[in-house]
PDB file of N, CA and C in Angstrom:
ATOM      1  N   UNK A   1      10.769 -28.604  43.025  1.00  0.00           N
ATOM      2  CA  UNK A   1       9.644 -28.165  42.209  1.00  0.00           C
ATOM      3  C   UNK A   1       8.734 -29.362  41.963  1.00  0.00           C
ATOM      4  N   UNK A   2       7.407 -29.107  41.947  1.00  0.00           N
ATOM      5  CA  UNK A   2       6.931 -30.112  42.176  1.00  0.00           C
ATOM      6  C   UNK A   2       6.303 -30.255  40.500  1.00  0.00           C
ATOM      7  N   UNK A   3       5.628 -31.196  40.379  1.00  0.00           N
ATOM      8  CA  UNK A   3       5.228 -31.830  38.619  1.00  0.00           C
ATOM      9  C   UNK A   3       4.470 -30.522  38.248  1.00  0.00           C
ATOM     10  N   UNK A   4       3.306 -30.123  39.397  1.00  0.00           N
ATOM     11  CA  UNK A   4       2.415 -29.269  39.032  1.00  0.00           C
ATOM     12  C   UNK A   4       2.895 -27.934  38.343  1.00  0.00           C
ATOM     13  N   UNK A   5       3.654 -27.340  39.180  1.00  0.00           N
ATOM     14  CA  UNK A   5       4.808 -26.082  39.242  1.00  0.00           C
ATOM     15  C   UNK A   5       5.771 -26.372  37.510  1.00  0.00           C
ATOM     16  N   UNK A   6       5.872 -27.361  37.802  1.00  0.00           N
ATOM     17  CA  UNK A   6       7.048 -27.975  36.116  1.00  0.00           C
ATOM     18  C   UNK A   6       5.921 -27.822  34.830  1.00  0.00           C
ATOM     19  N   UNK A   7       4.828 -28.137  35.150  1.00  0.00           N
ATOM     20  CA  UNK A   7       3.583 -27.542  33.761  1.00  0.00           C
ATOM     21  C   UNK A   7       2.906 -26.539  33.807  1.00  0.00           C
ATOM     22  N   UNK A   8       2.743 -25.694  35.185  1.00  0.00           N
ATOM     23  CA  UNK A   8       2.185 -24.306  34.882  1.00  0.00           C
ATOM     24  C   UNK A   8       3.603 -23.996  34.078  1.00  0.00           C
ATOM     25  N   UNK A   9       5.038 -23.470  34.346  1.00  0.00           N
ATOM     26  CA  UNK A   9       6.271 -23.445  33.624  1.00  0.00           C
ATOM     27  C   UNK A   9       5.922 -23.711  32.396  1.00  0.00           C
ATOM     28  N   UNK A  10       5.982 -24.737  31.858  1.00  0.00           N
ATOM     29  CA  UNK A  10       5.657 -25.232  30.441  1.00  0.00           C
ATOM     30  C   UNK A  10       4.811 -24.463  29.747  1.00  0.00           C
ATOM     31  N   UNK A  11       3.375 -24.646  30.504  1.00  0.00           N
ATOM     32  CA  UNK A  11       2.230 -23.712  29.789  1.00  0.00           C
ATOM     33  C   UNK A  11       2.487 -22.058  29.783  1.00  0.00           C
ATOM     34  N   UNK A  12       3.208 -21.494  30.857  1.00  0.00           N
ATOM     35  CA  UNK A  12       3.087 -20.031  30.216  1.00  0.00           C
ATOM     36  C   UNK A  12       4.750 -19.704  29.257  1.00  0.00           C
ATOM     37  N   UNK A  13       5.941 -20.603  28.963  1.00  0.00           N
ATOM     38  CA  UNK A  13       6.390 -20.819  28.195  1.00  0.00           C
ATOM     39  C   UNK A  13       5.581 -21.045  26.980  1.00  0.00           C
ATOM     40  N   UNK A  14       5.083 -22.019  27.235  1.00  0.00           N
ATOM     41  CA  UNK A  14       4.189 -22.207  25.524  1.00  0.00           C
ATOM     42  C   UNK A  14       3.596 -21.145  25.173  1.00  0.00           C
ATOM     43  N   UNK A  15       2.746 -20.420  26.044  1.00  0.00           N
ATOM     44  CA  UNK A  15       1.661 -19.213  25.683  1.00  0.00           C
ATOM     45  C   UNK A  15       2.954 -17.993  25.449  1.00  0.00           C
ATOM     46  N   UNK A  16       3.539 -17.992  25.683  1.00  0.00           N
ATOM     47  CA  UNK A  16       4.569 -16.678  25.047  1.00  0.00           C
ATOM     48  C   UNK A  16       5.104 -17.120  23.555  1.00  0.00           C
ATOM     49  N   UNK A  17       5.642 -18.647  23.366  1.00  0.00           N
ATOM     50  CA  UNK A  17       6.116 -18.467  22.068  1.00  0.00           C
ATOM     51  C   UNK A  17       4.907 -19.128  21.330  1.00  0.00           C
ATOM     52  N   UNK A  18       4.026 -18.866  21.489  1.00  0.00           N
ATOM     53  CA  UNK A  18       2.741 -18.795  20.619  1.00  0.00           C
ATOM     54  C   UNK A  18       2.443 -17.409  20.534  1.00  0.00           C
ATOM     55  N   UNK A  19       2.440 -16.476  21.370  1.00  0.00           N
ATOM     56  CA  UNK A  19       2.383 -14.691  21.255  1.00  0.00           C
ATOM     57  C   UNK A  19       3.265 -14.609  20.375  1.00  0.00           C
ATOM     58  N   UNK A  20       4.658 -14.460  19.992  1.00  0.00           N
ATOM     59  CA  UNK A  20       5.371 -14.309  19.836  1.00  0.00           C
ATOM     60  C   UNK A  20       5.282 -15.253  18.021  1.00  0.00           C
ATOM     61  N   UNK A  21       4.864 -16.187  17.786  1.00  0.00           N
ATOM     62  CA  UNK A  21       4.808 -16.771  16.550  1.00  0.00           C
ATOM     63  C   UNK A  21       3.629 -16.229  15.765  1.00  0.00           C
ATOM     64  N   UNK A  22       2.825 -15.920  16.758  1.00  0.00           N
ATOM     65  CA  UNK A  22       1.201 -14.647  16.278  1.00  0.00           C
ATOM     66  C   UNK A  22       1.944 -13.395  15.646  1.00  0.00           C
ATOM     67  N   UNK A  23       2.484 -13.075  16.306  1.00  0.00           N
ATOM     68  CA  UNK A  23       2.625 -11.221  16.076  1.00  0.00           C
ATOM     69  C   UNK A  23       3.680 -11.422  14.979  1.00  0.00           C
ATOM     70  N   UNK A  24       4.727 -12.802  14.695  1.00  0.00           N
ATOM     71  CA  UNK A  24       5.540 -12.446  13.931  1.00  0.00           C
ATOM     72  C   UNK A  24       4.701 -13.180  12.677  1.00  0.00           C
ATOM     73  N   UNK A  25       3.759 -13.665  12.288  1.00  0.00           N
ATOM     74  CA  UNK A  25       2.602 -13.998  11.206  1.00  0.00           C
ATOM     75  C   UNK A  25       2.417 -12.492  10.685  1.00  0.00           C
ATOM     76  N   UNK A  26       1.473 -11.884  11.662  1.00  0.00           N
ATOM     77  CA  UNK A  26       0.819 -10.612  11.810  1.00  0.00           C
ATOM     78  C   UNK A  26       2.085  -9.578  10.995  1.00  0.00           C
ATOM     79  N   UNK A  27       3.132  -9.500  11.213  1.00  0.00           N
ATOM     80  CA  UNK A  27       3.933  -8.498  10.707  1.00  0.00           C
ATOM     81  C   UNK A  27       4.524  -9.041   9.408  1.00  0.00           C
ATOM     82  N   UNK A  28       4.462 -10.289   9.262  1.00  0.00           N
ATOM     83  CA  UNK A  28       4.938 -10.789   7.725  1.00  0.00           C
ATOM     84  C   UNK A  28       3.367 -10.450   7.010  1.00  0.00           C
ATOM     85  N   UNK A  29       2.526 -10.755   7.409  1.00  0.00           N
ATOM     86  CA  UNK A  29       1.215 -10.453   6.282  1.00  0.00           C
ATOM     87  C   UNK A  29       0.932  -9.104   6.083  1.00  0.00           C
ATOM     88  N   UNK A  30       1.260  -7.910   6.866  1.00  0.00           N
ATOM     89  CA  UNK A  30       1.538  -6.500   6.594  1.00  0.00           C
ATOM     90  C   UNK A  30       2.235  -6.581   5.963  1.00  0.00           C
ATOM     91  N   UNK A  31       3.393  -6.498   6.263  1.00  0.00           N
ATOM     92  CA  UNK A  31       4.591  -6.300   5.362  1.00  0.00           C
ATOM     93  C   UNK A  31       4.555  -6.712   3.834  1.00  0.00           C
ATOM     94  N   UNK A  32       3.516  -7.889   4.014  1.00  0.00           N
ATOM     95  CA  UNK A  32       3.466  -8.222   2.130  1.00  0.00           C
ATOM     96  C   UNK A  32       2.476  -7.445   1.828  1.00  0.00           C
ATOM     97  N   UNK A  33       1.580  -7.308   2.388  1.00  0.00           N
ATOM     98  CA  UNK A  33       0.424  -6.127   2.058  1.00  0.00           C
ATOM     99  C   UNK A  33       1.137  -4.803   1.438  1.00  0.00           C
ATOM    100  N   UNK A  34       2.045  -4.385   2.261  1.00  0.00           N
ATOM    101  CA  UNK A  34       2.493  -3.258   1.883  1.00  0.00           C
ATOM    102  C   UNK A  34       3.362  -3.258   0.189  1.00  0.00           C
ATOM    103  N   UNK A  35       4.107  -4.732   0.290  1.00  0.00           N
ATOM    104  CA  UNK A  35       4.784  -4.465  -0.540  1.00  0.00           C
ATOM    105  C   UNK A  35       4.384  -4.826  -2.127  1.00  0.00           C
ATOM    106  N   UNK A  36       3.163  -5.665  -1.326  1.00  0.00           N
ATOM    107  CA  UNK A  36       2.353  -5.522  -3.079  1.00  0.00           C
ATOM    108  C   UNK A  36       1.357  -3.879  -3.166  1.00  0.00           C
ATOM    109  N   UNK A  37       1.228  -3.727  -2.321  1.00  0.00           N
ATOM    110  CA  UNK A  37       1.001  -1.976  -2.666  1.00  0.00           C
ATOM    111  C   UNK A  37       1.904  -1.305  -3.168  1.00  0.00           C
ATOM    112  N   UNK A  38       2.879  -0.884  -2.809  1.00  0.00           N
ATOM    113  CA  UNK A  38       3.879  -0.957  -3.226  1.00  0.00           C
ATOM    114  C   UNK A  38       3.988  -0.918  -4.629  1.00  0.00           C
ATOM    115  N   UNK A  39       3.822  -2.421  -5.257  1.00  0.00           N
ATOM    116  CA  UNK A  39       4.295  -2.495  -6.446  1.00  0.00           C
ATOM    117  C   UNK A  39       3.335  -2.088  -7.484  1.00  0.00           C
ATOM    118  N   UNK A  40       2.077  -1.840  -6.776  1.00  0.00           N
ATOM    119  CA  UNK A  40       0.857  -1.815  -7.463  1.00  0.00           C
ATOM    120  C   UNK A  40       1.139  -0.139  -7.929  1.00  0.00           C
ATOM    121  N   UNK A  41       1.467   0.690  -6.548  1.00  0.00           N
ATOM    122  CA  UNK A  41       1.968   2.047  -7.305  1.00  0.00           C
ATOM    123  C   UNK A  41       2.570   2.631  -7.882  1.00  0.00           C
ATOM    124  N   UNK A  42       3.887   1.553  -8.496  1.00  0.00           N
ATOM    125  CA  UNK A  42       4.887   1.830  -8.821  1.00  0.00           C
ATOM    126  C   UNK A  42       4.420   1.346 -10.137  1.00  0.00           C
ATOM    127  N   UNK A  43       4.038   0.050 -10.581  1.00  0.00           N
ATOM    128  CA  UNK A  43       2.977  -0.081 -12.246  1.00  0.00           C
ATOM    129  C   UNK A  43       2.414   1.231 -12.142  1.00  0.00           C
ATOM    130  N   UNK A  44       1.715   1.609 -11.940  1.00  0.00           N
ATOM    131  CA  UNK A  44       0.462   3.008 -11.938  1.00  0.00           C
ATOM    132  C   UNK A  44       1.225   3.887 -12.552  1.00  0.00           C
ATOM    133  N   UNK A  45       2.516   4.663 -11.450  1.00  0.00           N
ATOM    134  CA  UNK A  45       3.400   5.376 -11.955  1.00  0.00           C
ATOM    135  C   UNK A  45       4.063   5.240 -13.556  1.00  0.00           C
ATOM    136  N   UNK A  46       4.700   3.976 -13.738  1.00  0.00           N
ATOM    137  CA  UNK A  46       4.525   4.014 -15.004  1.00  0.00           C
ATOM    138  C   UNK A  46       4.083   3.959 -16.172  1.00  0.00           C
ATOM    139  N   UNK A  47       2.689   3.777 -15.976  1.00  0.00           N
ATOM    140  CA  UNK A  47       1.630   3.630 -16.619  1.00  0.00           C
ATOM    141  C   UNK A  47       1.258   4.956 -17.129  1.00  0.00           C
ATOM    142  N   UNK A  48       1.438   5.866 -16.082  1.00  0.00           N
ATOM    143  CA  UNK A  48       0.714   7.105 -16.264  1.00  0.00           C
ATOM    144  C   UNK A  48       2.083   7.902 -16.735  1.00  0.00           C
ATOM    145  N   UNK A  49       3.080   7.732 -16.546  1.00  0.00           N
ATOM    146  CA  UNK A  49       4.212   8.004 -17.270  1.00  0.00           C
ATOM    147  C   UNK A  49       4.059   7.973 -18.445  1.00  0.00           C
ATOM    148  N   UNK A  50       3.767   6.818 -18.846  1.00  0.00           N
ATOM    149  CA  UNK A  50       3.534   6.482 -19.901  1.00  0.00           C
ATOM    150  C   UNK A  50       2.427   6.771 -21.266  1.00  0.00           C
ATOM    151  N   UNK A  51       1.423   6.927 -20.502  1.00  0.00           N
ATOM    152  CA  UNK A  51       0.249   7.523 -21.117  1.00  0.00           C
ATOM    153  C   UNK A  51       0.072   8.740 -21.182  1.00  0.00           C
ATOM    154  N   UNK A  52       0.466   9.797 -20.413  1.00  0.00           N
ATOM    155  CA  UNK A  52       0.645  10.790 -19.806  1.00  0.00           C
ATOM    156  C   UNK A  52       2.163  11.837 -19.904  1.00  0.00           C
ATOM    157  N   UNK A  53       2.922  10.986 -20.677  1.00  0.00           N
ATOM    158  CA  UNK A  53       4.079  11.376 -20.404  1.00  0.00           C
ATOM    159  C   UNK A  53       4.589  12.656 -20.005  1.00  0.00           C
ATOM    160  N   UNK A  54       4.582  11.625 -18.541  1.00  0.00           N
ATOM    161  CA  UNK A  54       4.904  12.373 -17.470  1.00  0.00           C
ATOM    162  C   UNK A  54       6.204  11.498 -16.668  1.00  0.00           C
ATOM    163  N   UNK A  55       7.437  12.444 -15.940  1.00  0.00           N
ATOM    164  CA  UNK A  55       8.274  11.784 -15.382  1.00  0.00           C
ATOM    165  C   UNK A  55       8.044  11.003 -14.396  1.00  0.00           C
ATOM    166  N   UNK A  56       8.369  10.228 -13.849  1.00  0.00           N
ATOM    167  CA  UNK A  56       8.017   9.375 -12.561  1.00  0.00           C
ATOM    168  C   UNK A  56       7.507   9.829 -11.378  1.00  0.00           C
ATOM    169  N   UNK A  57       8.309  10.979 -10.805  1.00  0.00           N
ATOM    170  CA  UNK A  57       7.988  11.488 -10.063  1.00  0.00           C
ATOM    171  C   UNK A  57       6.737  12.384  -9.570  1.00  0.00           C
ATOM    172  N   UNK A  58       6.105  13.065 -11.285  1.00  0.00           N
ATOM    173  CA  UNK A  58       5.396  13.457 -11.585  1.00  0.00           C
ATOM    174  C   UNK A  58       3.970  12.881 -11.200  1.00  0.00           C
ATOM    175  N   UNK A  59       4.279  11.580 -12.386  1.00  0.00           N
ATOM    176  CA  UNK A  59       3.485  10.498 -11.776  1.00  0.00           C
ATOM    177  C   UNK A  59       2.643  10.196 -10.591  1.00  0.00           C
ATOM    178  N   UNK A  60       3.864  10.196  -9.473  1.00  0.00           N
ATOM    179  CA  UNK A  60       3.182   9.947  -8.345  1.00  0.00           C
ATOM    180  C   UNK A  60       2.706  10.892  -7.690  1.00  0.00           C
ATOM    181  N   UNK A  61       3.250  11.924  -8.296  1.00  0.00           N
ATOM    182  CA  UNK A  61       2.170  13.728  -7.749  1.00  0.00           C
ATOM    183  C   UNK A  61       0.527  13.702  -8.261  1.00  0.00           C
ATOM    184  N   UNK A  62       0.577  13.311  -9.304  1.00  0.00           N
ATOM    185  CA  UNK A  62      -0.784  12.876 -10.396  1.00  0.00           C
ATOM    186  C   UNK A  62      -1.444  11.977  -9.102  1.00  0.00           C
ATOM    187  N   UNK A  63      -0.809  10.819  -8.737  1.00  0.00           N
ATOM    188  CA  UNK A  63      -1.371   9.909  -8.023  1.00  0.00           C
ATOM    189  C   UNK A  63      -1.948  10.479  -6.625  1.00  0.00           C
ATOM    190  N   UNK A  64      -0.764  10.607  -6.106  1.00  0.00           N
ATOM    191  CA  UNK A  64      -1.407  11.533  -4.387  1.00  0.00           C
ATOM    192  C   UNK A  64      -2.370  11.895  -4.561  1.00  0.00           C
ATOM    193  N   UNK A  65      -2.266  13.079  -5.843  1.00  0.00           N
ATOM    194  CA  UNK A  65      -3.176  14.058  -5.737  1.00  0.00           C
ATOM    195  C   UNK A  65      -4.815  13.637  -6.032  1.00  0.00           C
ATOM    196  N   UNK A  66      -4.517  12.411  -6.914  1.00  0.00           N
ATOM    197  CA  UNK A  66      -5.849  12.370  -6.677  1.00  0.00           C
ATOM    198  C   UNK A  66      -6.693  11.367  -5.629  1.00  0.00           C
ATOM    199  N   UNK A  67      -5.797  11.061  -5.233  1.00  0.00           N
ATOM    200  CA  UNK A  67      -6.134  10.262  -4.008  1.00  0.00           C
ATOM    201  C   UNK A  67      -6.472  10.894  -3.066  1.00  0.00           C
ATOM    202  N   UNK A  68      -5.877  12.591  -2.762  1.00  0.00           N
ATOM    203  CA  UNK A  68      -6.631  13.232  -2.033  1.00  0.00           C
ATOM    204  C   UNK A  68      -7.821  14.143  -2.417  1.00  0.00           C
ATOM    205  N   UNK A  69      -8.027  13.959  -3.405  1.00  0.00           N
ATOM    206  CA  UNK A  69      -8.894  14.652  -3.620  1.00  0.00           C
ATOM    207  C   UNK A  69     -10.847  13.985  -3.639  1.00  0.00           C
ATOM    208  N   UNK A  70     -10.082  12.770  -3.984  1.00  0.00           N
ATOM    209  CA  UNK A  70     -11.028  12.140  -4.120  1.00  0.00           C
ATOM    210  C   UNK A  70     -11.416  10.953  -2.682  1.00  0.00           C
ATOM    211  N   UNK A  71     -10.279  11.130  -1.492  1.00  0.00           N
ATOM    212  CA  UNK A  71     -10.282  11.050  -0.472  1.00  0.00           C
ATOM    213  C   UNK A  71     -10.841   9.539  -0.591  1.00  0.00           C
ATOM    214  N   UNK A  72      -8.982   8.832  -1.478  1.00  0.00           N
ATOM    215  CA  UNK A  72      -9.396   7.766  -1.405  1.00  0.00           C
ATOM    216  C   UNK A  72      -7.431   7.147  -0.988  1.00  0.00           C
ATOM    217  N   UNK A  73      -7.435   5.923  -0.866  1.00  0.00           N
ATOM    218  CA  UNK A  73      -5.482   5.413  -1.073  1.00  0.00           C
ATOM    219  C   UNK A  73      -5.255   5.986  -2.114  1.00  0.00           C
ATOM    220  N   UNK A  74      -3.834   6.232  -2.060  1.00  0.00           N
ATOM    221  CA  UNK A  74      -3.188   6.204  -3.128  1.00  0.00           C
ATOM    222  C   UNK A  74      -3.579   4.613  -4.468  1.00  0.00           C
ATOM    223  N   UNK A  75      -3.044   3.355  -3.175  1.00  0.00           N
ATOM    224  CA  UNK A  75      -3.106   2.262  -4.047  1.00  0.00           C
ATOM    225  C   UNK A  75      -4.244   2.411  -4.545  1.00  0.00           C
ATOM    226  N   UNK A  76      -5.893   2.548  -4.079  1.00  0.00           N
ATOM    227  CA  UNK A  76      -6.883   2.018  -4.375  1.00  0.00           C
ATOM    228  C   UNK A  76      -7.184   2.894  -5.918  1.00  0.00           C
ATOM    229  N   UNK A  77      -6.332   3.753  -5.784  1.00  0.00           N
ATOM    230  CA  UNK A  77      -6.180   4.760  -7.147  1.00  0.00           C
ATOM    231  C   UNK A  77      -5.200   4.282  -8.360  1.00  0.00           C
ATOM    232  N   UNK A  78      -4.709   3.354  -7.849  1.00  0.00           N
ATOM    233  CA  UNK A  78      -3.035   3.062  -8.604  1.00  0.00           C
ATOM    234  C   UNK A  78      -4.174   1.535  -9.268  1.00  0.00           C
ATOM    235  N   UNK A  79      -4.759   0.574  -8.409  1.00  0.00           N
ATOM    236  CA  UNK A  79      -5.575  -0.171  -8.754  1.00  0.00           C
ATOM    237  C   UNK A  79      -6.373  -0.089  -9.812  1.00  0.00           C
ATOM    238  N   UNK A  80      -6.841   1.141  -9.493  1.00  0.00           N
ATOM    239  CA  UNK A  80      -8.049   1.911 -11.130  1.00  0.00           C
ATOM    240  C   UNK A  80      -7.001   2.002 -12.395  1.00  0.00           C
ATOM    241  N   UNK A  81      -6.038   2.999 -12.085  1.00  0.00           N
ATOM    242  CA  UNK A  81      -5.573   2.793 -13.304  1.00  0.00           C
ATOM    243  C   UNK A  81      -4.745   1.663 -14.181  1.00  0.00           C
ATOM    244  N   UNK A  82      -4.364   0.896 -13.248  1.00  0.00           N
ATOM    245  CA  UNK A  82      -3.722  -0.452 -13.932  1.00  0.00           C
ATOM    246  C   UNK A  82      -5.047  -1.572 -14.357  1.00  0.00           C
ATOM    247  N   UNK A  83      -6.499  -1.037 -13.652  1.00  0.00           N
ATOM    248  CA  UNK A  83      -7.622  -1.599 -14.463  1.00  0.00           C
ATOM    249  C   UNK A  83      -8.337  -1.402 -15.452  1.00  0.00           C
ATOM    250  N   UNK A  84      -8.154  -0.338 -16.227  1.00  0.00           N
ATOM    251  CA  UNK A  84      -8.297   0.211 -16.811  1.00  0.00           C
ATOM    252  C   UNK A  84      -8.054   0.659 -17.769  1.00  0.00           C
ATOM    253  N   UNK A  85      -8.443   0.587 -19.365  1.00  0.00           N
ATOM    254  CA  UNK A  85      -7.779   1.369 -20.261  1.00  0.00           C
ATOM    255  C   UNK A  85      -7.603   2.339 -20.497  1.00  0.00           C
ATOM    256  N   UNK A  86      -8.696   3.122 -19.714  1.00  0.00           N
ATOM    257  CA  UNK A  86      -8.934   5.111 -19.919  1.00  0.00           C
ATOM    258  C   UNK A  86      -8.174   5.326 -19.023  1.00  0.00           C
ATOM    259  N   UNK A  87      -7.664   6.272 -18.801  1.00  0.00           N
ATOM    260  CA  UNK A  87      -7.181   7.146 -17.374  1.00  0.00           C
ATOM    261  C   UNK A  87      -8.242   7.016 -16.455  1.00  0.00           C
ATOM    262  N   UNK A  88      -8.171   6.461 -15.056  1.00  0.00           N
ATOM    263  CA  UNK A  88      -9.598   7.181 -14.739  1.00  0.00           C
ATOM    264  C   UNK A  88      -9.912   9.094 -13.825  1.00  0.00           C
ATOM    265  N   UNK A  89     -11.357   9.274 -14.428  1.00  0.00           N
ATOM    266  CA  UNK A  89     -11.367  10.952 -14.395  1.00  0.00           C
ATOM    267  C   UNK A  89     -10.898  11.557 -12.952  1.00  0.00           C
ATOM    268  N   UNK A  90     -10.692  10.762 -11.691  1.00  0.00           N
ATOM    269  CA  UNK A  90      -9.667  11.600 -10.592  1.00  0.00           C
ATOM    270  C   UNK A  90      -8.446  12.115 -11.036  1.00  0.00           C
ATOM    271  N   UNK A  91      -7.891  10.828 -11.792  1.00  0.00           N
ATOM    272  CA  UNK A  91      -6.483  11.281 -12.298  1.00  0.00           C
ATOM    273  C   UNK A  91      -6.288  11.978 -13.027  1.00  0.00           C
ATOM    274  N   UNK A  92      -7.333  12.335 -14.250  1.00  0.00           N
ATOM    275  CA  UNK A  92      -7.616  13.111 -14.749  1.00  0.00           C
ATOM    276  C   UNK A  92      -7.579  14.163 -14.223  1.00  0.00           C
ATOM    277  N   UNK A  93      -8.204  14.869 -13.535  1.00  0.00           N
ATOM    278  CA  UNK A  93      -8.445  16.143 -13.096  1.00  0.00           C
ATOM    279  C   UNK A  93      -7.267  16.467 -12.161  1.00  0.00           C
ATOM    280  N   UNK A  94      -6.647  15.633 -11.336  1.00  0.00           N
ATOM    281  CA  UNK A  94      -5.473  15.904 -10.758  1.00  0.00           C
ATOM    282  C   UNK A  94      -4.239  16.140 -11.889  1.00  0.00           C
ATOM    283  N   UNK A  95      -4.261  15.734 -13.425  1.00  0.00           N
ATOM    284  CA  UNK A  95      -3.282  16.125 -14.101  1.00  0.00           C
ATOM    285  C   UNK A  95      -3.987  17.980 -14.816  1.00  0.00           C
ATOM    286  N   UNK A  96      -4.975  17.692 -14.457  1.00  0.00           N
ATOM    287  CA  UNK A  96      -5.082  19.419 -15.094  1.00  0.00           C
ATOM    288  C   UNK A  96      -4.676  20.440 -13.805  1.00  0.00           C
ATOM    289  N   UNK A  97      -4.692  19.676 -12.906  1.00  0.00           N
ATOM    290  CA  UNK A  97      -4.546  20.641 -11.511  1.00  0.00           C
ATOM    291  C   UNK A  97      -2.940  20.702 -11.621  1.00  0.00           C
ATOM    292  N   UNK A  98      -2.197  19.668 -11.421  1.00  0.00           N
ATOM    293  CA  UNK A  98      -0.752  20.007 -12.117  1.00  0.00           C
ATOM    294  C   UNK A  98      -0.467  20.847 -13.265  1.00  0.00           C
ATOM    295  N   UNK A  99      -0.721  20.760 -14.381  1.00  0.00           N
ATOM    296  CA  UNK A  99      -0.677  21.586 -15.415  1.00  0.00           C
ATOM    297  C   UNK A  99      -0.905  23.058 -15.283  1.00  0.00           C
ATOM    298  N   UNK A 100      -2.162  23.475 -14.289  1.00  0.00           N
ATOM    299  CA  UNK A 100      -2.378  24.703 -14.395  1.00  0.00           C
ATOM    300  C   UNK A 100      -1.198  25.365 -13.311  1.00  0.00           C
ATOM    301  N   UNK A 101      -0.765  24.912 -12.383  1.00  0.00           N
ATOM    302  CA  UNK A 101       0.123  24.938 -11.603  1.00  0.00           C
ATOM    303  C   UNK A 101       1.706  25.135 -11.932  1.00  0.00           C
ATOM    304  N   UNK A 102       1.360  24.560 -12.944  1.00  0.00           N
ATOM    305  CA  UNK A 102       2.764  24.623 -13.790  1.00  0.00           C
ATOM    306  C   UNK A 102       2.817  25.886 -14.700  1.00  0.00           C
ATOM    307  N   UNK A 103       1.601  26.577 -15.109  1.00  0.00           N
ATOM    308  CA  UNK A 103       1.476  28.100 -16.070  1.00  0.00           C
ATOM    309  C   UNK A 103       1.598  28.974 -15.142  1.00  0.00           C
TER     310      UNK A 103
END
């Protein structure tokens, strides 16, 4: 093998565990993305538990729901209400939509 042949070798070695150190960056910075979402919905939930008293599970029915309704994330909804001192009025209206659902 000649020198030349011994550093193309090298270089597409290098260019794989540089792919390979990319994509595993890339899946740790999702993964925390997710899991501070995550936690962001899980405050929300009890928040609105709390204010709302409503069970947990409930909670996050309140949440979905108005996230679809208002055809937005869940988190970006879970965000409002942990900013917030009022309820805000999606969630609102998604707890009267539960309620009537419930008569």
């Amino acid at each position: 093998m000649t020198a030349y042949g011994a550093e193309d070798d090298f270089r597409a070695a290098l260019r794989r565990v540089l792919s390979v150190t990319r994509s595993s960056f890339e899946q740790r910075a999702q993964l925390e993305k997710a899991l501070e979402s995550r936690i962001a919905i899980e405050q929300a939930k009890g928040v609105l538990s709390e204010r709302l008293r409503l069970e947990l599970d409930e909670a996050f029915l309140v949440l979905r729901n108005a996230a679809r309704s208002s055809r937005r994330r869940v988190h970006d909804i879970a965000l409002e209400v942990l900013g917030q001192k009022e309820t805000p009025p999606a969630v609102l209206a998604a707890l009267n939509d539960l309620l009537r659902e419930r008569t």
